[in-house]
Protein backbone atom coordinates (compact mmCIF):
# COMPACT_ATOMS: atom_id res chain seq x y z
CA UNK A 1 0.00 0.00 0.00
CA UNK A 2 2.89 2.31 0.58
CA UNK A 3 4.46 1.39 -2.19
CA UNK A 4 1.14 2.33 -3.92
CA UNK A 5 0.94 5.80 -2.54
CA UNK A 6 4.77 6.51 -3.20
CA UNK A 7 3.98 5.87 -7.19
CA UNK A 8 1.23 7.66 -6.98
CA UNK A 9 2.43 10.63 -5.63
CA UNK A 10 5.41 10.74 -7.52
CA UNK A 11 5.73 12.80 -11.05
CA UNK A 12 5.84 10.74 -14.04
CA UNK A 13 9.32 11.16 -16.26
CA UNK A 14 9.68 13.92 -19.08
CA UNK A 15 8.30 12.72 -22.61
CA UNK A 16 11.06 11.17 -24.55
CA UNK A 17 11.29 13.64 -27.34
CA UNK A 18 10.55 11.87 -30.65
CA UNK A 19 13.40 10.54 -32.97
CA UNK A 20 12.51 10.85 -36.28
CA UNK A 21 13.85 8.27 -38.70
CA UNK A 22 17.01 9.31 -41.08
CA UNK A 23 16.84 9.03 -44.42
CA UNK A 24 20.83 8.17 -45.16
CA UNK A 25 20.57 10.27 -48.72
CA UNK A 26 18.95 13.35 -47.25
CA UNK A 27 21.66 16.09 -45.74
CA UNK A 28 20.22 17.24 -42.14
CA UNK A 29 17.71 20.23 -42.69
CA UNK A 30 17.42 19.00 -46.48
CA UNK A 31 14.02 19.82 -48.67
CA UNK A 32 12.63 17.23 -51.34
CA UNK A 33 10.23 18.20 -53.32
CA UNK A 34 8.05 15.13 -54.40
CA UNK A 35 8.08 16.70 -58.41
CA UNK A 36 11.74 16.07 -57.94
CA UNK A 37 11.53 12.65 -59.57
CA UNK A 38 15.54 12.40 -60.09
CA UNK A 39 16.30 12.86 -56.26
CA UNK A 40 13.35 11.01 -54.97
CA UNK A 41 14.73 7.84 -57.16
CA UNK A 42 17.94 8.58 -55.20
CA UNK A 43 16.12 8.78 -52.41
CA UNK A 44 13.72 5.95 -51.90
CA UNK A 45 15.82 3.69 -54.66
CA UNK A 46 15.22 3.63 -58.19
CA UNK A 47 12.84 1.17 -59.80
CA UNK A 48 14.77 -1.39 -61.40
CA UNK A 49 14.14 -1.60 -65.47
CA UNK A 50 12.39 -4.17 -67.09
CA UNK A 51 15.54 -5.94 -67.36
CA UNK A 52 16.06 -6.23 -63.37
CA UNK A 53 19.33 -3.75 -63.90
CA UNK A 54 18.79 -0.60 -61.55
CA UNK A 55 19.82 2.81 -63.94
CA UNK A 56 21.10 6.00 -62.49
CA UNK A 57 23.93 7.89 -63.15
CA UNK A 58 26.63 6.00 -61.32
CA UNK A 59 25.51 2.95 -62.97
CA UNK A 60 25.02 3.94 -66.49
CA UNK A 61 28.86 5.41 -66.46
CA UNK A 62 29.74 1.52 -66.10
CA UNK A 63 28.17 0.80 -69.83
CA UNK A 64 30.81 1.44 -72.18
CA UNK A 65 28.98 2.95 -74.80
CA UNK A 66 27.73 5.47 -72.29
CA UNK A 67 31.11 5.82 -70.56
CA UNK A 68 32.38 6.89 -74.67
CA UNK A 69 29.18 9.03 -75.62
CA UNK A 70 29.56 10.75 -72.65
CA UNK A 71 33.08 12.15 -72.68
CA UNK A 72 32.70 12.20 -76.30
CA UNK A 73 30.32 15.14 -75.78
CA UNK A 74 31.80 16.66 -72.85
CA UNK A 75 35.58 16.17 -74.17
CA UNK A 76 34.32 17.82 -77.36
CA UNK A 77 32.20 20.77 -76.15
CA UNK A 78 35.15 21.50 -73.08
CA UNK A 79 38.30 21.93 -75.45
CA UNK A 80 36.34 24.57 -77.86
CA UNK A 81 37.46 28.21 -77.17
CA UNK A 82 35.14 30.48 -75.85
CA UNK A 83 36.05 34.17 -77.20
CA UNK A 84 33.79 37.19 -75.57
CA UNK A 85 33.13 39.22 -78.24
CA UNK A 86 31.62 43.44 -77.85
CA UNK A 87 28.91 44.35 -80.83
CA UNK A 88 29.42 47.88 -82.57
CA UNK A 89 28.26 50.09 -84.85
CA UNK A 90 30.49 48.42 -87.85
CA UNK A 91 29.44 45.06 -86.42
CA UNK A 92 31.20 42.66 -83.37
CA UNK A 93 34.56 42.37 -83.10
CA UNK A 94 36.55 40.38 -80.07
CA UNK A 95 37.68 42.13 -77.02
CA UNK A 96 39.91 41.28 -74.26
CA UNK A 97 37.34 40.94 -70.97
CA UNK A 98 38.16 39.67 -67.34
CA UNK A 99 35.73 37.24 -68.06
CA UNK A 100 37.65 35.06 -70.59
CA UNK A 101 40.03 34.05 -67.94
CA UNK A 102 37.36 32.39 -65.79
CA UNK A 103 35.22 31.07 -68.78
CA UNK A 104 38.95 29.82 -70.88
CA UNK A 105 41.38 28.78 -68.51
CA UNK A 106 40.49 28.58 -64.47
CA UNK A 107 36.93 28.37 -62.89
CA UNK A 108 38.19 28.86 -59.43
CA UNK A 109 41.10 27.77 -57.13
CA UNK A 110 40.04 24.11 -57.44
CA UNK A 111 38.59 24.03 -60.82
CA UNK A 112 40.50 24.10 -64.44
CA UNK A 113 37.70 25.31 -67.22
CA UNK A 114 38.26 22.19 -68.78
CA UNK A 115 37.85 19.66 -65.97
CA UNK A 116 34.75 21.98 -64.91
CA UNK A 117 33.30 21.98 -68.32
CA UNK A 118 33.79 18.38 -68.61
CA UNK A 119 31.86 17.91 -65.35
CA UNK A 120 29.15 20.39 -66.20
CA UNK A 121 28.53 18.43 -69.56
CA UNK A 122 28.42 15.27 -67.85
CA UNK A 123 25.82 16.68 -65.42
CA UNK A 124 23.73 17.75 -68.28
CA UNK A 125 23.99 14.06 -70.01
CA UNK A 126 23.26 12.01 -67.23
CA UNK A 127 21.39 14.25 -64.57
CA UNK A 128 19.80 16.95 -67.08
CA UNK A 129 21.09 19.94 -65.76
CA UNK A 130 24.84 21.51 -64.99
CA UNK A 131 24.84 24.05 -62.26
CA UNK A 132 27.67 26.31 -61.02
CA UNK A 133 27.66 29.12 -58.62
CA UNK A 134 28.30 32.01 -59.63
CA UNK A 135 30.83 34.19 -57.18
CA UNK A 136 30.32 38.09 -57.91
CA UNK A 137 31.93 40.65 -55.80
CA UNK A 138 30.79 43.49 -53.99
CA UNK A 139 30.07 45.78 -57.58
CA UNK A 140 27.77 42.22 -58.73
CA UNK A 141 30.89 41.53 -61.13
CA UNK A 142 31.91 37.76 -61.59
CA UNK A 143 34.88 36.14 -59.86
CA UNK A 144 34.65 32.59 -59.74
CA UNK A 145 32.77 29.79 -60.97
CA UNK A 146 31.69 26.98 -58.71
CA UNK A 147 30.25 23.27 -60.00
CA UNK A 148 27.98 21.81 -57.90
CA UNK A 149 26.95 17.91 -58.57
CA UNK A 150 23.19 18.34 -59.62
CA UNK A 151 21.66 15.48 -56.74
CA UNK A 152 23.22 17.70 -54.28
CA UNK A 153 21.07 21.09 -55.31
CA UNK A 154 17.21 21.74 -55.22
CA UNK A 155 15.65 23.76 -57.41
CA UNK A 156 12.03 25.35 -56.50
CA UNK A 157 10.27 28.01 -57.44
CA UNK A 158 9.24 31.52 -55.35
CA UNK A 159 6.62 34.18 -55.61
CA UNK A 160 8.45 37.17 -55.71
CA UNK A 161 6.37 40.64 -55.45
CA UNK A 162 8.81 43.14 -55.93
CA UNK A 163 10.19 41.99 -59.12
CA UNK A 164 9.51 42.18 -63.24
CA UNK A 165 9.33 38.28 -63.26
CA UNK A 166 5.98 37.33 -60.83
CA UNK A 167 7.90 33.78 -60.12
CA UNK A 168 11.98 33.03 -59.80
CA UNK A 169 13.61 30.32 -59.02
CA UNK A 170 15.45 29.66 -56.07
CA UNK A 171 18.10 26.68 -55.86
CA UNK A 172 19.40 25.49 -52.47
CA UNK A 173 23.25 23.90 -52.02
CA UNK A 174 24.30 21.27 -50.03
CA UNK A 175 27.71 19.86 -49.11
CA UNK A 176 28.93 18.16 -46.00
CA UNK A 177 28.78 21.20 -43.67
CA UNK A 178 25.60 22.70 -44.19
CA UNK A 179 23.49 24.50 -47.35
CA UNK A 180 22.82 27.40 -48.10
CA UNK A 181 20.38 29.52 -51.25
CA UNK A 182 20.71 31.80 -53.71
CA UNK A 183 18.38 33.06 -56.46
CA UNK A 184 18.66 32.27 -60.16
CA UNK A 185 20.86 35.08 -60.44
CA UNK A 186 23.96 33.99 -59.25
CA UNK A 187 23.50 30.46 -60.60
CA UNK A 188 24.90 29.23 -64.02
CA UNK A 189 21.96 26.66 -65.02
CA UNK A 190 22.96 24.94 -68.21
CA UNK A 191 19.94 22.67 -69.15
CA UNK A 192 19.86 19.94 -71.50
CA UNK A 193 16.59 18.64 -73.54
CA UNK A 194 13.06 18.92 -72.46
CA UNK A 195 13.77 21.89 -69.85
CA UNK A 196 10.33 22.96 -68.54
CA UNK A 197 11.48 25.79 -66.13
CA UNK A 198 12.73 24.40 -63.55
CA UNK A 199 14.80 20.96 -64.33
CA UNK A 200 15.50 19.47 -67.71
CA UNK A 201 15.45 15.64 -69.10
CA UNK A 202 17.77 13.26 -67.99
CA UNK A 203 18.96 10.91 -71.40
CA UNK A 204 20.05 7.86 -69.19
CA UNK A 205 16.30 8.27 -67.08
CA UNK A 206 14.28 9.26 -70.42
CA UNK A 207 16.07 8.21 -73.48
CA UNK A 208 18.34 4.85 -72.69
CA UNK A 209 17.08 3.59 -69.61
CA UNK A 210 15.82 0.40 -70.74
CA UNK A 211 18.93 0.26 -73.18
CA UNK A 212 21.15 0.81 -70.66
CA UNK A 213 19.64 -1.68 -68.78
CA UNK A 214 19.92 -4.19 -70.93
CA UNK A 215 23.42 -3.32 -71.08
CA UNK A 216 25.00 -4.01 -67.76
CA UNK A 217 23.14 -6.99 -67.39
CA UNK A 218 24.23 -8.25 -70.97
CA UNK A 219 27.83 -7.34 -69.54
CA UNK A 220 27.56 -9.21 -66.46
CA UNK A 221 25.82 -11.99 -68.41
CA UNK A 222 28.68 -12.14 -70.82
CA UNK A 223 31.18 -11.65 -67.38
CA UNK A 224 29.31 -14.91 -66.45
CA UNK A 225 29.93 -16.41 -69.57
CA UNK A 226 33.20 -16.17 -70.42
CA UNK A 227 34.69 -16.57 -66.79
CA UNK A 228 33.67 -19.57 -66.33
CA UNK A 229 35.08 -21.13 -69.53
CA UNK A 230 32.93 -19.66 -72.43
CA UNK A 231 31.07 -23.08 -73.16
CA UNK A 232 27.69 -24.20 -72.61
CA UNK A 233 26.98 -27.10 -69.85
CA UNK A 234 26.66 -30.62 -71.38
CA UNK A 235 25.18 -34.18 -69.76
CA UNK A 236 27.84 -36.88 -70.39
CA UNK A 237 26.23 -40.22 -71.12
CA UNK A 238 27.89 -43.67 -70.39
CA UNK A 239 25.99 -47.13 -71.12
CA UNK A 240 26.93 -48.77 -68.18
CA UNK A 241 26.74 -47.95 -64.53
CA UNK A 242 30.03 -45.56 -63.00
CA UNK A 243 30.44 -45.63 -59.16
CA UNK A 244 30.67 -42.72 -56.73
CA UNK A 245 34.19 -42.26 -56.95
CA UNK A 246 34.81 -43.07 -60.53
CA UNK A 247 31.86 -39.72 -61.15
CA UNK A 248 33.84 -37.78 -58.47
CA UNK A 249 37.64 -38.43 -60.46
CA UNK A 250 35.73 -38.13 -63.95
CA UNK A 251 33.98 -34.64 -62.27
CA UNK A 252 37.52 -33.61 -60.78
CA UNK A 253 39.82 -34.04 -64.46
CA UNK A 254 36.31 -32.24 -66.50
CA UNK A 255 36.41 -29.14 -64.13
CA UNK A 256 40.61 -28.70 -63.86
CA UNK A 257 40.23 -28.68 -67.84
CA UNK A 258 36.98 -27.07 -68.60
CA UNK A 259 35.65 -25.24 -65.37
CA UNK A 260 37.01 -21.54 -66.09
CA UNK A 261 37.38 -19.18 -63.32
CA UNK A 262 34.34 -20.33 -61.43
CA UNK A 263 33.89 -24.07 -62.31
CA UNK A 264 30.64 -24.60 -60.48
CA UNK A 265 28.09 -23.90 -63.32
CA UNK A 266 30.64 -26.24 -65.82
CA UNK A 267 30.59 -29.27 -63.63
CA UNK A 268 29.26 -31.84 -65.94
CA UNK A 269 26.00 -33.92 -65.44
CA UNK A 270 26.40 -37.59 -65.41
CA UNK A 271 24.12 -40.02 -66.92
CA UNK A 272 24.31 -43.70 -66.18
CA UNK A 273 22.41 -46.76 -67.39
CA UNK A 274 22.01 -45.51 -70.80
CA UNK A 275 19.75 -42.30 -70.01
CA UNK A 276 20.52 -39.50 -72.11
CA UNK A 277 20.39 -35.36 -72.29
CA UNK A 278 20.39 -33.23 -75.83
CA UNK A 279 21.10 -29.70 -74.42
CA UNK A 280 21.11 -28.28 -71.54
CA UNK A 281 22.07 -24.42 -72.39
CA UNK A 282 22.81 -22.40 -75.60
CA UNK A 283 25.78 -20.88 -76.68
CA UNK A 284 27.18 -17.62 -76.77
CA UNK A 285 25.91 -18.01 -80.84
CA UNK A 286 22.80 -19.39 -79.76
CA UNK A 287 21.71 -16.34 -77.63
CA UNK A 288 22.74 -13.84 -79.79
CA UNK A 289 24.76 -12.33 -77.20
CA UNK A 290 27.13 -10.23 -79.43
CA UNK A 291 24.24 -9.50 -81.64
CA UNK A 292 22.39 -8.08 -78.79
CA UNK A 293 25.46 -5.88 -77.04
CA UNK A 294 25.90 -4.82 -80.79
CA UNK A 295 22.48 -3.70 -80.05
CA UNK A 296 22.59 -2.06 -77.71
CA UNK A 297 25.80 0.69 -78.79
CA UNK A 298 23.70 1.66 -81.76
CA UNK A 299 20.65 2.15 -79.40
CA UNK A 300 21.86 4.21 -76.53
CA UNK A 301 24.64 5.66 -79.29
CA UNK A 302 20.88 6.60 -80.73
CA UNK A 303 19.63 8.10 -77.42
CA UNK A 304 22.72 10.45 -77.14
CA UNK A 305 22.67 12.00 -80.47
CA UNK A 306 26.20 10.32 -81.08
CA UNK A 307 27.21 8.72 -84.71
CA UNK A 308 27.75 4.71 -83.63
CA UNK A 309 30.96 4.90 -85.52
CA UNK A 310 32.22 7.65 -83.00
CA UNK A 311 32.18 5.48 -80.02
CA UNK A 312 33.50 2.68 -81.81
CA UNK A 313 30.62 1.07 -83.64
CA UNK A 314 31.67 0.63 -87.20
CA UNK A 315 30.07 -2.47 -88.62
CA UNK A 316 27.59 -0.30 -90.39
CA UNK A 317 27.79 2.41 -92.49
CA UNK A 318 26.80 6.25 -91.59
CA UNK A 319 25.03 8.21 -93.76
CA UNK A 320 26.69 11.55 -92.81
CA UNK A 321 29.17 11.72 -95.77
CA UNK A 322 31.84 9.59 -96.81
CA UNK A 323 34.49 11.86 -95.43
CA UNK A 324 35.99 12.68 -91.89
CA UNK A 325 35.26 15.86 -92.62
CA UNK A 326 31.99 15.68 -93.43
CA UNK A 327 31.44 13.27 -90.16
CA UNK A 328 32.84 15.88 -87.99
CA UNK A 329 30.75 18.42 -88.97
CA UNK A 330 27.55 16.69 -88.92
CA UNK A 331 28.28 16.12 -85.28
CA UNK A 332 29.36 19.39 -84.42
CA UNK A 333 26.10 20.88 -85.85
CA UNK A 334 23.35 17.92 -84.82
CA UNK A 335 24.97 16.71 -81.86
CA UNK A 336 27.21 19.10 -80.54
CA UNK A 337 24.93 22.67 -81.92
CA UNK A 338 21.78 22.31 -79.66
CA UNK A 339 24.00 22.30 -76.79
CA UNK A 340 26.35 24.95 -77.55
CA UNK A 341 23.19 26.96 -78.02
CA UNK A 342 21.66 26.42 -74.71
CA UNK A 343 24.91 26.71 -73.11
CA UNK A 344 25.63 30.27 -74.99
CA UNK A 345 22.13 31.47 -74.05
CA UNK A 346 22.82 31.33 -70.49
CA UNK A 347 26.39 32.21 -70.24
CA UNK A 348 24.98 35.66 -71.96
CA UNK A 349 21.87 36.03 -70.05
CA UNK A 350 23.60 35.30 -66.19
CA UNK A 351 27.24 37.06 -67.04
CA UNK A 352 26.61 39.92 -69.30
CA UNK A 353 22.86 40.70 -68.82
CA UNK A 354 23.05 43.11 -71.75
CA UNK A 355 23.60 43.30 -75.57
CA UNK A 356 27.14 44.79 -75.40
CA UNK A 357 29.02 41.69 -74.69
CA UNK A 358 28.50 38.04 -75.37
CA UNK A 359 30.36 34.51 -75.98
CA UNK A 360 30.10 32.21 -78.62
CA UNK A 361 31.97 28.70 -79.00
CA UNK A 362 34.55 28.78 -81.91
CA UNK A 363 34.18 25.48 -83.51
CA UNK A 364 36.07 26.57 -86.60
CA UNK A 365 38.41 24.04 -85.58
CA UNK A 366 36.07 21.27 -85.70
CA UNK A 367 34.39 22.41 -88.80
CA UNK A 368 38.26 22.88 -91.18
CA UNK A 369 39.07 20.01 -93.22
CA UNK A 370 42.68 18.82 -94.05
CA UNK A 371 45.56 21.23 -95.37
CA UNK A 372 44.70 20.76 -98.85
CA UNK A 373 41.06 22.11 -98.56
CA UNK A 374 42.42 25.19 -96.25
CA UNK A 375 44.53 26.49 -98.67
CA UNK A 376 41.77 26.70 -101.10
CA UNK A 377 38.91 28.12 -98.24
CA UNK A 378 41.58 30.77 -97.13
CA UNK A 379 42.42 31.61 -100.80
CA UNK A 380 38.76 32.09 -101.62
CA UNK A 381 38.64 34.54 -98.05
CA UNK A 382 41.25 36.49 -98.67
CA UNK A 383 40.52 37.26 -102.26
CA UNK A 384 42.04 37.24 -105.61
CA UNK A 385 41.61 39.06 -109.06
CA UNK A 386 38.45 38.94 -109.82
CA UNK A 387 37.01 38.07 -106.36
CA UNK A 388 36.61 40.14 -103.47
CA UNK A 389 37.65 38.98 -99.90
CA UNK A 390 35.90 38.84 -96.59
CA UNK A 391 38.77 37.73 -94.39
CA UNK A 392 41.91 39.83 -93.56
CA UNK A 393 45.28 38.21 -93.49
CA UNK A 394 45.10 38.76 -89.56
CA UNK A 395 41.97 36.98 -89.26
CA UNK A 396 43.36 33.63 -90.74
CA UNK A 397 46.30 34.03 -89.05
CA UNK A 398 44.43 34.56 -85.47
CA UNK A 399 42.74 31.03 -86.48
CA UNK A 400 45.79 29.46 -87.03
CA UNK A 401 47.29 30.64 -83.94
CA UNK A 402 49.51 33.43 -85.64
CA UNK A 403 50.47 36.75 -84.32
CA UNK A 404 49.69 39.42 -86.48
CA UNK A 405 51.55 41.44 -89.25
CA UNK A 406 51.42 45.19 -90.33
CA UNK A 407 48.86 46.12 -92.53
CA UNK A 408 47.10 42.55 -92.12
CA UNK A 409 43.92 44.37 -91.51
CA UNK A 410 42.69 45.57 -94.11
CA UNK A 411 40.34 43.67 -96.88
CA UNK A 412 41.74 42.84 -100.43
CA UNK A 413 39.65 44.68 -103.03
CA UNK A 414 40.15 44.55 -106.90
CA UNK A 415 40.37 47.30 -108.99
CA UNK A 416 38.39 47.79 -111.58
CA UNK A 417 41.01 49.31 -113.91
CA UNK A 418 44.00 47.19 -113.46
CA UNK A 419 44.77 44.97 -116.62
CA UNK A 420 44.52 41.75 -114.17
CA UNK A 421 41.01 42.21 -112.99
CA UNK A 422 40.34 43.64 -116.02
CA UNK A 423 40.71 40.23 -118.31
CA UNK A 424 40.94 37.80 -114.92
CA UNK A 425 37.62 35.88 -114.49
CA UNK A 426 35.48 35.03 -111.07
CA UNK A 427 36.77 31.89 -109.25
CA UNK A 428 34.62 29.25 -110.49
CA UNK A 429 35.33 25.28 -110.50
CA UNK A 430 36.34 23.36 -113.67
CA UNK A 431 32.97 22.57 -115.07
CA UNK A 432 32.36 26.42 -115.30
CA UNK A 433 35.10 27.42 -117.15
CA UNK A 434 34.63 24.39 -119.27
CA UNK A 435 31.33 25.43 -120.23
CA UNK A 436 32.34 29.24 -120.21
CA UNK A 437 35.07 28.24 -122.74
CA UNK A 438 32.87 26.31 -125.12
CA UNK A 439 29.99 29.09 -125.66
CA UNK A 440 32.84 31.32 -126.04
């Protein structure tokens, strides 16, 4: 009864505060947004393909053709020079501008510009959208560049009521030690296909994702395969009866021959007393398992925009010319062009935020063809009797890396009254002056 009273009487413990389960992918203080669907796949697991494989952007790097599409594009797009050019009343012309240090040759202290416009690309590729933040001074001018990795930034939008655009959006960093926000002003957004505002399409989540699929388990199929000899399993048949040691020995001397890496799968099936097996697997032949990783190159070389012959598919022909020069320049323009246009777009809208300035990729490198055809472009720019030019000497020799000369500015133009030009004809290919020299 004492006992009784003493309970009674006495105050019953504090609450114990509620612990709220941890998500292990979520930094502490984190926002998700459900229409997030890239981060709540990281989140909660992404749904395996109809193959079984699970896709996401660690995964899809481990597919070989996506491994070579990938830095393809991102190889290609980082090692083109990015002048800043100023427009004028006799047209643009390029300028020197603090800028084309940052954009050109260093990011920030931890970033080259072409490891961070490698990275960026990649991000676009496989996650749909690069980000960077942007580090401005105290006068709003740019400093620094900063890539983030795209799972680690959210991206929402906010009502804003003293502003000309109703609705901005706001994206939110996180690393290690924290997060912080800034608005879509300081942020360098590149987006890839299907942007819609506020996040872009992914290729390996839209495009490939069965492909890819398919992939890595074809490759650890084939893995399979070929470690553990490369042959299919067979019954061996014997018309009388073998005893338990004599199939143990016989099992022993198959497997030490035949068994591969991983000899379980290839230990043969013994059949006594005259029974007898036909097949008991296909062959590599039989599944059509280089047929099928052939396949799949052409399919997620397909999904990237990416001529199969430029990751290293070449048992078919490509209908984009005969020539490496015509190859290259269909994938500059189809593959390489909607990108560089995006990417251009933004770089001028977040850096410049006027008509004065702007940047544009130089892919006259990409675009030249050998020596031989050159010569004859250049000749054609620069003029001749007859022809007027619309390249200086100093502008061909800026593209060939050339410091100028005096006097290299100035346009060739023919005159009229000089016995070369006067009798000299327009430069014309062979079948023209054929023709010309017939009527006459």
């Amino acid at each position: 009864m004492l006992n009784f009273l003493k309970s009674a009487l006495t105050p019953p413990p504090p609450p114990v505060a509620r612990v709220e389960p941890v998500i292990g992918n979520l930094v502490e203080g984190e926002t998700v947004l459900s229409s997030d669907s890239i981060k709540m796949f990281e989140i909660f697991g992404d749904p395996r393909t109809a193959s079984g494989a699970t896709v996401n952007s660690v995964t899809a790097m481990r597919v070989s053709a996506v491994y070579a599409a990938v830095s393809l594009i991102a190889g290609s797009i980082a090692q083109l020079p990015l002048p800043i050019y100023e427009r004028g009343a006799a047209g643009r012309q390029r300028v020197e501008h603090p800028y084309w240090w940052i954009l050109n040759e260093e990011f920030s202290s931890c970033w080259a510009a072409t490891a961070a416009w490698e990275f960026l690309v990649t991000q676009v590729l496989l996650r749909g959208d690069g980000l960077a933040y942007i580090d401005r001074n105290r006068s709003g001018e740019m400093q620094g560049l900063i890539p983030w990795p795209r799972d680690r930034v959210d991206i929402a939008e906010q009502p804003r009521a003293n502003s000309k655009s109703p609705r901005q959006l706001q994206y939110t960093f996180h690393d290690d030690k924290g997060y912080f926000t800034a608005d879509q002003a300081d942020v360098l957004h590149l987006p890839g296909f299907g942007f819609n505002g506020i996040q872009s399409m992914s290729v390996i989540q839209w495009g490939a994702r069965n492909g890819i699929g398919i992939a890595l388990q074809g490759d650890e199929h084939a893995g399979k395969f070929f470690s553990e000899g490369g042959k299919p399993e067979v019954a061996v048949t014997t018309p009388g009866k073998m005893s338990v040691d004599q199939q143990a020995d016989f099992r022993s001397a198959w497997v030490a021959k035949y068994g591969g890496i991983q000899g379980n799968r290839r230990i043969p099936l013994i059949l006594t007393e005259g029974l007898d097996v036909k097949e008991l697997t296909m062959s590599a032949v039989d599944q059509q398992l280089l047929e099928s990783r052939q396949w799949q190159v052409i399919d997620i070389a397909r999904a990237f925009g990416v001529p199969p012959h430029m990751i290293g598919e070449t048992t078919k022909a490509t209908s984009w010319g005969s020539g490496i020069e015509q190859m290259y320049i269909g994938f500059v323009r189809n593959t390489l062009g909607p990108h560089l246009r995006r990417f251009k777009d933004e770089l001028n809208r977040k850096l410049f935020g006027s008509p004065r300035y702007f940047v544009e990729h130089n892919v006259e490198g990409f675009m030249s063809g050998d020596s031989k055809a050159q010569s004859v472009y250049f000749g054609r720019a620069l003029g001749g009797p007859g022809a007027q030019g619309w390249m200086t000497v100093n502008e061909v020799r800026r593209l060939k890396n050339l410091p100028p000369i005096e006097d290299g500015d100035v346009l060739y133009r023919p005159d009229p009254g000089s016995t070369a030009d006067r009798f000299a004809s327009p430069i014309s290919d062979d079948n023209d002056t054929k023709d010309k020299n017939e009527s006459d």
